[in-house]
PDB file of N, CA and C in Angstrom:
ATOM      1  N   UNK A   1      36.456 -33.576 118.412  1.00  0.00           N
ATOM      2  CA  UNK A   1      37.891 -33.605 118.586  1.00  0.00           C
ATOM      3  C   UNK A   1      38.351 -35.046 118.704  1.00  0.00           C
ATOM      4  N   UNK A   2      39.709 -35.619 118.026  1.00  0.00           N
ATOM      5  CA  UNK A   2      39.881 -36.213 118.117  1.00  0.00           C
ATOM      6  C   UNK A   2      41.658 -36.528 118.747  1.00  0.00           C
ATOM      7  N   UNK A   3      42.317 -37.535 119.031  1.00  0.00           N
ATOM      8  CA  UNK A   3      43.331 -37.380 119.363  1.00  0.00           C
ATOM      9  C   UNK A   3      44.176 -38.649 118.725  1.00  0.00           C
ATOM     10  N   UNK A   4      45.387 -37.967 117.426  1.00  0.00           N
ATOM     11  CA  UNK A   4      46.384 -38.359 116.701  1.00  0.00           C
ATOM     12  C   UNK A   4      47.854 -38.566 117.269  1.00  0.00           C
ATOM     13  N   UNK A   5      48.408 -39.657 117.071  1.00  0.00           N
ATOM     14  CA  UNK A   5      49.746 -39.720 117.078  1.00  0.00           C
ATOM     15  C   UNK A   5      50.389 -40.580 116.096  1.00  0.00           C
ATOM     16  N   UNK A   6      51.629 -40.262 115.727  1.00  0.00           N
ATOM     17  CA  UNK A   6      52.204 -40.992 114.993  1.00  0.00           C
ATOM     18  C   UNK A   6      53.581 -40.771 115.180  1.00  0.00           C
ATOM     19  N   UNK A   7      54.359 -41.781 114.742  1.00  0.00           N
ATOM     20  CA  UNK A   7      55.850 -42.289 115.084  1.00  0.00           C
ATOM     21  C   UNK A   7      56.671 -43.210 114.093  1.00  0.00           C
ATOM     22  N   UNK A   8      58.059 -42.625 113.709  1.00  0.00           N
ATOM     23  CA  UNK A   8      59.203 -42.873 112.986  1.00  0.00           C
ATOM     24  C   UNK A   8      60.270 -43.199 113.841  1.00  0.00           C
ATOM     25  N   UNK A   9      60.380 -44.413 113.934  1.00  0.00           N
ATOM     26  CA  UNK A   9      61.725 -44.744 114.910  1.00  0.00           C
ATOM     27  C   UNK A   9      62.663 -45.827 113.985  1.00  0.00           C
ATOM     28  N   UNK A  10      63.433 -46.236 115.121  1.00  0.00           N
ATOM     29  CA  UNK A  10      64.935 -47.034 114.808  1.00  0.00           C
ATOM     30  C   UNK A  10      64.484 -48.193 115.373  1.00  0.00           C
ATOM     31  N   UNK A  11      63.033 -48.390 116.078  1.00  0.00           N
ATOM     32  CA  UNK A  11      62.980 -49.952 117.351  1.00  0.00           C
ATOM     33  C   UNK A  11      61.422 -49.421 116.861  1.00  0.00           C
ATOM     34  N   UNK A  12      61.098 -50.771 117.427  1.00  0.00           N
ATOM     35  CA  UNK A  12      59.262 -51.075 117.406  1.00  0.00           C
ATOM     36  C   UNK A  12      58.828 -49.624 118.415  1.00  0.00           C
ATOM     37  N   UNK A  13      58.012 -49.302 118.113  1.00  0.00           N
ATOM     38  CA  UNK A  13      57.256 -47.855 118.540  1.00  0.00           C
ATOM     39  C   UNK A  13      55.837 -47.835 119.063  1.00  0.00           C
ATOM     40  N   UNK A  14      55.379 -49.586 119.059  1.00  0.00           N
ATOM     41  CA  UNK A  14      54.336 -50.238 118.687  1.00  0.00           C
ATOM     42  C   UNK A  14      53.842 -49.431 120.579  1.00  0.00           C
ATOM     43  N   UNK A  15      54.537 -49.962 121.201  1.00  0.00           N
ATOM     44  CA  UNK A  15      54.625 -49.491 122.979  1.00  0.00           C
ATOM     45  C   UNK A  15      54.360 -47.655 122.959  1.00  0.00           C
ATOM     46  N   UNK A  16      55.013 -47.346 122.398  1.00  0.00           N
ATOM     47  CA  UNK A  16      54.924 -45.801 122.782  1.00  0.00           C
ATOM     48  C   UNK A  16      53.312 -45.314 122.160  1.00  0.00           C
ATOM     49  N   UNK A  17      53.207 -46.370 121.063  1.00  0.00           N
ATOM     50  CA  UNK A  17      51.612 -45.487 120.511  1.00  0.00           C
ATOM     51  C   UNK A  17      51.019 -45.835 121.801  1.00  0.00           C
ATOM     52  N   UNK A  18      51.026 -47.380 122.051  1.00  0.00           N
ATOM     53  CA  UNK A  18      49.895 -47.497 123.064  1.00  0.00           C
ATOM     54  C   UNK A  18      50.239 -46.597 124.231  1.00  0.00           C
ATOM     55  N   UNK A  19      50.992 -45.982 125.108  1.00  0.00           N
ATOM     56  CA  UNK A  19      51.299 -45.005 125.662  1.00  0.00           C
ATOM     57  C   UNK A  19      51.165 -43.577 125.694  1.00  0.00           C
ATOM     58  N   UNK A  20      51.279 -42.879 124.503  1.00  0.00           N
ATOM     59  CA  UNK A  20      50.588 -41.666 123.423  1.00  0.00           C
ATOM     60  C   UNK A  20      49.220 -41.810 123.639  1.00  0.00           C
ATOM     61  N   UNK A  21      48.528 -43.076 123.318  1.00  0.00           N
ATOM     62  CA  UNK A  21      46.832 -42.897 123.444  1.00  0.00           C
ATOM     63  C   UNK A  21      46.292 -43.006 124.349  1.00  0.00           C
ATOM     64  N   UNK A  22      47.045 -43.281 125.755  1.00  0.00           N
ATOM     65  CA  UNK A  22      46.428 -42.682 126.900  1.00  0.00           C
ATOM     66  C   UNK A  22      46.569 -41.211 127.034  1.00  0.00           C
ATOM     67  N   UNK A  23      47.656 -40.920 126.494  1.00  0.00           N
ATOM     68  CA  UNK A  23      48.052 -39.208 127.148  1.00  0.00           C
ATOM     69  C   UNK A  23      47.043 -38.680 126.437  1.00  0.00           C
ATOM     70  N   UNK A  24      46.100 -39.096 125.022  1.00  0.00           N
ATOM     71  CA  UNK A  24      45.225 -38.817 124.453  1.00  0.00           C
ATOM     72  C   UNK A  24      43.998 -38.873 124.275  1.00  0.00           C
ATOM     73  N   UNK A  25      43.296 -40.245 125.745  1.00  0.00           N
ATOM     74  CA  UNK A  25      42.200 -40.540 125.761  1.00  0.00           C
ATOM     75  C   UNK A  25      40.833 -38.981 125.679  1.00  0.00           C
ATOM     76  N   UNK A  26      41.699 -37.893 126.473  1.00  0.00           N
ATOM     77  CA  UNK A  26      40.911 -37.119 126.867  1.00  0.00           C
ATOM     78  C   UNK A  26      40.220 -36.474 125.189  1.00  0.00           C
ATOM     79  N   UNK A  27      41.181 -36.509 124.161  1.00  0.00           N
ATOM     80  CA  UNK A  27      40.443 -35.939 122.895  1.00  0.00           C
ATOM     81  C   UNK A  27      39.658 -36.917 122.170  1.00  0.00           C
ATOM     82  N   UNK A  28      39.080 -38.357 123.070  1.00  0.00           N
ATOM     83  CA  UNK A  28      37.846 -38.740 122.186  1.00  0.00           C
ATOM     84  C   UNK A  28      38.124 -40.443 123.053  1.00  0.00           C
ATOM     85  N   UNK A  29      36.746 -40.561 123.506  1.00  0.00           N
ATOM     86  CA  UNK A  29      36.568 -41.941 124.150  1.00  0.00           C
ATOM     87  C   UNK A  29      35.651 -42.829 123.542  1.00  0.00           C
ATOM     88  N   UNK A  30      35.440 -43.061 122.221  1.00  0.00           N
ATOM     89  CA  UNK A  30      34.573 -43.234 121.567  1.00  0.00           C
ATOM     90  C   UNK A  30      34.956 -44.955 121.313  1.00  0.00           C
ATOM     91  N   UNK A  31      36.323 -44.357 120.859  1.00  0.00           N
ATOM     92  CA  UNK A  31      37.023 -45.968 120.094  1.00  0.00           C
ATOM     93  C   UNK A  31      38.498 -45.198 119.942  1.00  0.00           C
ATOM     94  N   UNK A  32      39.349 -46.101 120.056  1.00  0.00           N
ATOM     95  CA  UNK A  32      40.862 -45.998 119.985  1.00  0.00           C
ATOM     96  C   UNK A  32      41.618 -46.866 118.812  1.00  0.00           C
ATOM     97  N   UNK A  33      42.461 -46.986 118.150  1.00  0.00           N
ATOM     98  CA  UNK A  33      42.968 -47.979 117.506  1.00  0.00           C
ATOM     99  C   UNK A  33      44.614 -47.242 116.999  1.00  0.00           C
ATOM    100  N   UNK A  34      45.004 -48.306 116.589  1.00  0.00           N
ATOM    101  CA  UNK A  34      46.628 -48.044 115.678  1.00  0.00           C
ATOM    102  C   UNK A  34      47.342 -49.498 115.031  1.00  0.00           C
ATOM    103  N   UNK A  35      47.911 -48.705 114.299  1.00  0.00           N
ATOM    104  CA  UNK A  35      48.515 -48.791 113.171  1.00  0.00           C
ATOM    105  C   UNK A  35      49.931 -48.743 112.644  1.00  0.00           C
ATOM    106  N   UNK A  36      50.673 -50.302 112.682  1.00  0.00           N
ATOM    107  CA  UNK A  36      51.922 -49.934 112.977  1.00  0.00           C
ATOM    108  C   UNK A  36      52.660 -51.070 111.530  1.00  0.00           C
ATOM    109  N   UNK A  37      53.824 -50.507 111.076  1.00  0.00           N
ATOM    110  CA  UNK A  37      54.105 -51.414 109.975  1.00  0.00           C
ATOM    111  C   UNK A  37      55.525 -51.770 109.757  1.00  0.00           C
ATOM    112  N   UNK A  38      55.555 -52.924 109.599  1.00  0.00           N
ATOM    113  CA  UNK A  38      56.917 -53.541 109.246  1.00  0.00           C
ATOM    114  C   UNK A  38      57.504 -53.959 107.946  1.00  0.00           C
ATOM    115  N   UNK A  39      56.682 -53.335 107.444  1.00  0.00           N
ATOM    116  CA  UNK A  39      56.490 -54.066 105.428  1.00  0.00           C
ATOM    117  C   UNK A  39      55.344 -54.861 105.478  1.00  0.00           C
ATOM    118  N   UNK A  40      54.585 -55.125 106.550  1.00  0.00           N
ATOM    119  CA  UNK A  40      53.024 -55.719 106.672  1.00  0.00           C
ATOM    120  C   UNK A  40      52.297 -54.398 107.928  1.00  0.00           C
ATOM    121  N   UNK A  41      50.745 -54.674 107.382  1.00  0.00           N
ATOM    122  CA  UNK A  41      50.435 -53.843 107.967  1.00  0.00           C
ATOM    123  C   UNK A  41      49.778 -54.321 109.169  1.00  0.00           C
ATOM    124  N   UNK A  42      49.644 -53.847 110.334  1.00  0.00           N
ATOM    125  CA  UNK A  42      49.419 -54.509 111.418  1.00  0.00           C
ATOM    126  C   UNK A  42      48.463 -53.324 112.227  1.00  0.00           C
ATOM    127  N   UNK A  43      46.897 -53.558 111.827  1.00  0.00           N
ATOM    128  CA  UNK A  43      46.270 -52.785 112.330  1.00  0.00           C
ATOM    129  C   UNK A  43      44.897 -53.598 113.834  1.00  0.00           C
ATOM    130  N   UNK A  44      44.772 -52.478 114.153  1.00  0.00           N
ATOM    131  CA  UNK A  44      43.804 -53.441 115.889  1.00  0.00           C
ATOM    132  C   UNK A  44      43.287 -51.795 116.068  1.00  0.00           C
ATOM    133  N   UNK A  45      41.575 -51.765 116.017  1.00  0.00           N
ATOM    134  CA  UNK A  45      40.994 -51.038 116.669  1.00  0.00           C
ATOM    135  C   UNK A  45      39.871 -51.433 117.168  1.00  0.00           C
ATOM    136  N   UNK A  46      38.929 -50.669 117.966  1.00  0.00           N
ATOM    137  CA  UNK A  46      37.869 -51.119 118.340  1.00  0.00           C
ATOM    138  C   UNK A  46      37.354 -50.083 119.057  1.00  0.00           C
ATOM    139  N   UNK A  47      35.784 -50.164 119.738  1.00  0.00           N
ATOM    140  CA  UNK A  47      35.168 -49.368 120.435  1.00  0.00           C
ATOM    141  C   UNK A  47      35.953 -48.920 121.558  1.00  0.00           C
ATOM    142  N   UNK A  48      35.722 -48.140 122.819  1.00  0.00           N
ATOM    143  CA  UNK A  48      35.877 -48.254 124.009  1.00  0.00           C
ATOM    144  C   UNK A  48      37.058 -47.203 124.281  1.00  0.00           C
ATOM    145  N   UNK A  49      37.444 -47.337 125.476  1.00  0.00           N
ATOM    146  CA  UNK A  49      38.560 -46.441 126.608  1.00  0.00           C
ATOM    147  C   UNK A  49      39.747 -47.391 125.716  1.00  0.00           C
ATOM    148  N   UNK A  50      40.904 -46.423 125.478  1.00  0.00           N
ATOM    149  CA  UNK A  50      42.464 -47.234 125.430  1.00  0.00           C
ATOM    150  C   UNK A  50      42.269 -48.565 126.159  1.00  0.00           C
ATOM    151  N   UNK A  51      42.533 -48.457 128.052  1.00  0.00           N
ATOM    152  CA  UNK A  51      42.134 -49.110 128.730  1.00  0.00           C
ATOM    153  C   UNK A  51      41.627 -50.994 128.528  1.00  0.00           C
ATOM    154  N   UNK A  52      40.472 -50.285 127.417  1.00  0.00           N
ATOM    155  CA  UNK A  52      39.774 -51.489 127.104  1.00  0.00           C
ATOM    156  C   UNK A  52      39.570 -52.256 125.717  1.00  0.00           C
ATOM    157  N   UNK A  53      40.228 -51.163 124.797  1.00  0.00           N
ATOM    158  CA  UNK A  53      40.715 -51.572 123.600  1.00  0.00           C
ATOM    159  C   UNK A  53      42.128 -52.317 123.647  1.00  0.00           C
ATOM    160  N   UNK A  54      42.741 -52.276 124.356  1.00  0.00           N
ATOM    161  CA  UNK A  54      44.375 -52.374 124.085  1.00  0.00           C
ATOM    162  C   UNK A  54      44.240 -53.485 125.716  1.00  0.00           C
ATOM    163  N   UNK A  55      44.940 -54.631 125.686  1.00  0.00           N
ATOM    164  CA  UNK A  55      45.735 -55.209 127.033  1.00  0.00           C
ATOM    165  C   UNK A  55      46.987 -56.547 126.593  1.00  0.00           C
ATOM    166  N   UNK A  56      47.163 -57.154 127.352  1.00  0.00           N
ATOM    167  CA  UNK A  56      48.292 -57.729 126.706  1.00  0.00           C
ATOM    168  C   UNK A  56      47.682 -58.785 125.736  1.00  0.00           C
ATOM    169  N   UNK A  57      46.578 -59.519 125.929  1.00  0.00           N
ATOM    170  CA  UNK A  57      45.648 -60.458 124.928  1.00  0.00           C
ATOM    171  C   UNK A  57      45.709 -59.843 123.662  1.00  0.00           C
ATOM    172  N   UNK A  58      45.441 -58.547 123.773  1.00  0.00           N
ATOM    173  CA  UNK A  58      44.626 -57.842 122.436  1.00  0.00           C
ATOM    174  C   UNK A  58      45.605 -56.666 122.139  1.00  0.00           C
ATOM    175  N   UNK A  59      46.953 -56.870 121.348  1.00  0.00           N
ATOM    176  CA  UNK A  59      48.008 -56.006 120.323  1.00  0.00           C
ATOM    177  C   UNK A  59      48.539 -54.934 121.076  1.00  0.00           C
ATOM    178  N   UNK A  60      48.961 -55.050 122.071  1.00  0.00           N
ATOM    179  CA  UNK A  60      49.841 -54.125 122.763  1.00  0.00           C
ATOM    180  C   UNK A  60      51.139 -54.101 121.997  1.00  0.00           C
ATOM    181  N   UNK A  61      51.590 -55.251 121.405  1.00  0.00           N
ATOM    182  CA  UNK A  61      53.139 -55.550 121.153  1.00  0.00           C
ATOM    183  C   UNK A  61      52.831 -55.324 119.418  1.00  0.00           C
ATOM    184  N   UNK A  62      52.754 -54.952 118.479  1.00  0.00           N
ATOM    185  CA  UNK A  62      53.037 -54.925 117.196  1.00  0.00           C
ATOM    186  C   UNK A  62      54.123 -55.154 116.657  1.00  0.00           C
ATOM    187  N   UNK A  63      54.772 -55.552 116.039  1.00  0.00           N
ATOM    188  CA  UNK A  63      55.806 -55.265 115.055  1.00  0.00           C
ATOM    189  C   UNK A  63      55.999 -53.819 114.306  1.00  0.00           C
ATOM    190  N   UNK A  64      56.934 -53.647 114.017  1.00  0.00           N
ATOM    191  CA  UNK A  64      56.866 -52.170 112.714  1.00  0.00           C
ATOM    192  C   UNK A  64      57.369 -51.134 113.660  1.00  0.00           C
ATOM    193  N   UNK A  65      58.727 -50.274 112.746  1.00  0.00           N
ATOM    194  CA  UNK A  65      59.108 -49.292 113.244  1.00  0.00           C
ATOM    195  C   UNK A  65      58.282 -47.981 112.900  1.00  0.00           C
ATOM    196  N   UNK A  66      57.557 -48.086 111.980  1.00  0.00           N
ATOM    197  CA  UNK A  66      56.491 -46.851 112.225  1.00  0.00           C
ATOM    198  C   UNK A  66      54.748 -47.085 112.561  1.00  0.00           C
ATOM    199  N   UNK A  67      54.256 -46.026 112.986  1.00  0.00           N
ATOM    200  CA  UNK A  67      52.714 -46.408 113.566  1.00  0.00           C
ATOM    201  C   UNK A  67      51.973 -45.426 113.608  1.00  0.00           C
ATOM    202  N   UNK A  68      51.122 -44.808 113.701  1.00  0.00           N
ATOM    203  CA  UNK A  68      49.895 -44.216 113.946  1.00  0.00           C
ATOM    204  C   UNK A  68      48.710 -44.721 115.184  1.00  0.00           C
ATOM    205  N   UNK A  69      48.645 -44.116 116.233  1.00  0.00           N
ATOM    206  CA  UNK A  69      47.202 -44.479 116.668  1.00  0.00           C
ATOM    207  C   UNK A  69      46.523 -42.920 116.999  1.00  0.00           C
ATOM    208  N   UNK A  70      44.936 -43.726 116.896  1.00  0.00           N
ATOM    209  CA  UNK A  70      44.013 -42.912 116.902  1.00  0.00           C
ATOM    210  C   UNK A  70      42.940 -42.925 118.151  1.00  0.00           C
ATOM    211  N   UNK A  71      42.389 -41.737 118.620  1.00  0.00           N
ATOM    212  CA  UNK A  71      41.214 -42.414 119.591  1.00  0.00           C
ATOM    213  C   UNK A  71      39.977 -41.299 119.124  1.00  0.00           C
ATOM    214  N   UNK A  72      39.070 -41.448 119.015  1.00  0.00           N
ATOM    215  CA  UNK A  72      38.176 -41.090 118.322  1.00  0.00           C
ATOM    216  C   UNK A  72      36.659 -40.148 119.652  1.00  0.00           C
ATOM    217  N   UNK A  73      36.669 -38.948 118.970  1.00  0.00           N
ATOM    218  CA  UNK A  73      35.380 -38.655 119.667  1.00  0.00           C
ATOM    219  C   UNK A  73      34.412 -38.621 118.450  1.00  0.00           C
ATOM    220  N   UNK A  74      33.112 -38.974 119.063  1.00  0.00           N
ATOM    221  CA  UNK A  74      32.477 -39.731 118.028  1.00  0.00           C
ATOM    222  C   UNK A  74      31.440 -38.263 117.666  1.00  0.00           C
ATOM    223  N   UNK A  75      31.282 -37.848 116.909  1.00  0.00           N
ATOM    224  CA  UNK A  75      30.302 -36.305 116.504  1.00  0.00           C
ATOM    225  C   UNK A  75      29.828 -36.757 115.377  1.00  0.00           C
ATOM    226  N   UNK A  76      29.433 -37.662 114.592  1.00  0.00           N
ATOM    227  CA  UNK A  76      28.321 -38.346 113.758  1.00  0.00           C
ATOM    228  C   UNK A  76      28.415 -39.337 113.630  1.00  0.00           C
ATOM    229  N   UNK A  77      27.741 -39.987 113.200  1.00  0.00           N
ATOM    230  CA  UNK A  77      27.231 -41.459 113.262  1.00  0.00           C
ATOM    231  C   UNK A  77      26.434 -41.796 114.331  1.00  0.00           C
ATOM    232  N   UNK A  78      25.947 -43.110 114.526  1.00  0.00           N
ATOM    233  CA  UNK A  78      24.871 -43.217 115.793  1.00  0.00           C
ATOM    234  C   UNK A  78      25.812 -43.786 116.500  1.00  0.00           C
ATOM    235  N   UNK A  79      25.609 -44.005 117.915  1.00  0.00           N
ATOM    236  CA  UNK A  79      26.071 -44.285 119.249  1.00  0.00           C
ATOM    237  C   UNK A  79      25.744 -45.794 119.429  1.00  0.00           C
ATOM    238  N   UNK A  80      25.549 -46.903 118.811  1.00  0.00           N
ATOM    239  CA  UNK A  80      24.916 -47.947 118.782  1.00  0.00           C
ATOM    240  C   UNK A  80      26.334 -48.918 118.813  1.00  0.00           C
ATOM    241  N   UNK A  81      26.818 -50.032 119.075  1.00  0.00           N
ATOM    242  CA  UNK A  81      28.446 -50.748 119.338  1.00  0.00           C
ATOM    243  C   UNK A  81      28.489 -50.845 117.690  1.00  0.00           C
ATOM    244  N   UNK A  82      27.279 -51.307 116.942  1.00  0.00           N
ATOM    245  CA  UNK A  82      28.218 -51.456 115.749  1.00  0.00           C
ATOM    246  C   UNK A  82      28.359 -50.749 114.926  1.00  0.00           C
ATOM    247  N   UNK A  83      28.316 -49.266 115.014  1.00  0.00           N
ATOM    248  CA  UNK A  83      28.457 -47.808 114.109  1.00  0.00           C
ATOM    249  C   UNK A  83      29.631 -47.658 115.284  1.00  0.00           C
ATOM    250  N   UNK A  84      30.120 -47.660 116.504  1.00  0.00           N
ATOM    251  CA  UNK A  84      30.955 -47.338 116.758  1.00  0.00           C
ATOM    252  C   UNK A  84      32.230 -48.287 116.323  1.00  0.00           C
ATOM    253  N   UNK A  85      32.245 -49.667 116.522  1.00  0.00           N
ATOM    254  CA  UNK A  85      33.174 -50.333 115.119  1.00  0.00           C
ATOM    255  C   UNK A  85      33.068 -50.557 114.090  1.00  0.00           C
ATOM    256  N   UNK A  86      32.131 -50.045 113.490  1.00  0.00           N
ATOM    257  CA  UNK A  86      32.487 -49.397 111.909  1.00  0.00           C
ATOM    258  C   UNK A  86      33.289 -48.392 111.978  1.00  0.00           C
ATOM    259  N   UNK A  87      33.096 -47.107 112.629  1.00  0.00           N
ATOM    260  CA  UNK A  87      33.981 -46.235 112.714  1.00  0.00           C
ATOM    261  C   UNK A  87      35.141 -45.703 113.476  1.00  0.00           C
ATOM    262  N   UNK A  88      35.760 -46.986 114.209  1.00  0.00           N
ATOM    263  CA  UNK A  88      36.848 -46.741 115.044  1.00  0.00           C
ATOM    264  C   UNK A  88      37.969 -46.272 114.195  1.00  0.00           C
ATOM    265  N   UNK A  89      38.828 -45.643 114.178  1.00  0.00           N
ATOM    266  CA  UNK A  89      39.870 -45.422 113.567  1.00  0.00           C
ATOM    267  C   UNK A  89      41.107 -45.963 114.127  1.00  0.00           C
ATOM    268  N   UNK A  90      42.519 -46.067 113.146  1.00  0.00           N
ATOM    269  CA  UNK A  90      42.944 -45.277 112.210  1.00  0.00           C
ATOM    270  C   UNK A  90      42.428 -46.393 111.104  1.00  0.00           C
ATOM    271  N   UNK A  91      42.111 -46.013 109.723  1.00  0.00           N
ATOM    272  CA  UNK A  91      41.641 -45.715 108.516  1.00  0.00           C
ATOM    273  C   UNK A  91      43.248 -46.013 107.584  1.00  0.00           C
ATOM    274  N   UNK A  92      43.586 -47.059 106.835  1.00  0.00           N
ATOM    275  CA  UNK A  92      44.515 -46.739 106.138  1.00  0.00           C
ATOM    276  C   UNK A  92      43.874 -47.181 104.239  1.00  0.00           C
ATOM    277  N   UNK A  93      44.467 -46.835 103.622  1.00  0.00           N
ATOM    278  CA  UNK A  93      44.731 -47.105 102.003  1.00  0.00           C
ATOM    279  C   UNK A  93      45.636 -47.632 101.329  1.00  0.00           C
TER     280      UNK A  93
END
C-alpha cells in the first residue's frame, strides 16, 4: 500500500502536499517524495519518514500551482538505502 495525493489550486499547494503526506505516512514509510509544477518541474524525493525527507533545508516550499506527493511502502525491491532511492516515488514522464 501506498499513499497518493495530488492538488489543482489558484496559490502554491507545494505546503498542503507536504501536509497530505503526513496524514499519509501510515500507507508506506519506505520513502516519500512530490512533485509540484510551475511550467518547470520541481521534483525532491528520498528514502525515509515525511519527517525526514522533507524540513525547511530540503523543499518544503516549491513553486507550482499543481503537485503530487507520494510516500511509498516498499513490497519489492531490496531494503538496502540505495534500492530504496532508486525507488522513492513520485515517478514523472
Amino acid at each position: 500500500m501506498c499513499g497518493v495525493i495530488g492538488i489543482i489550486g489558484n496559490k502554491p499547494v507545494s505546503r498542503l502536499i507536504y501536509h497530505g503526506l503526513f496524514s499519509l505516512q501510515h500507507r508506506g514509510q519506505s520513502s516519500a517524495g512530490k512533485l509540484t509544477y510551475d511550467g518547470n518541474i520541481h521534483l525532491y524525493k528520498d528514502y525515509g519518514l515525511v519527517r525526514d525527507v522533507f524540513n525547511e533545508e530540503r523543499k518544503i516550499d516549491t513553486p507550482g500551482n499543481v503537485g503530487i506527493g507520494h510516500t511509498r511502502y516498499s513490497t519489492t525491491g531490496m531494503d538496502d538505502i540505495e534500492s530504496l532511492k532508486r525507488n522513492a516515488q513520485p515517478e514523472y514522464v
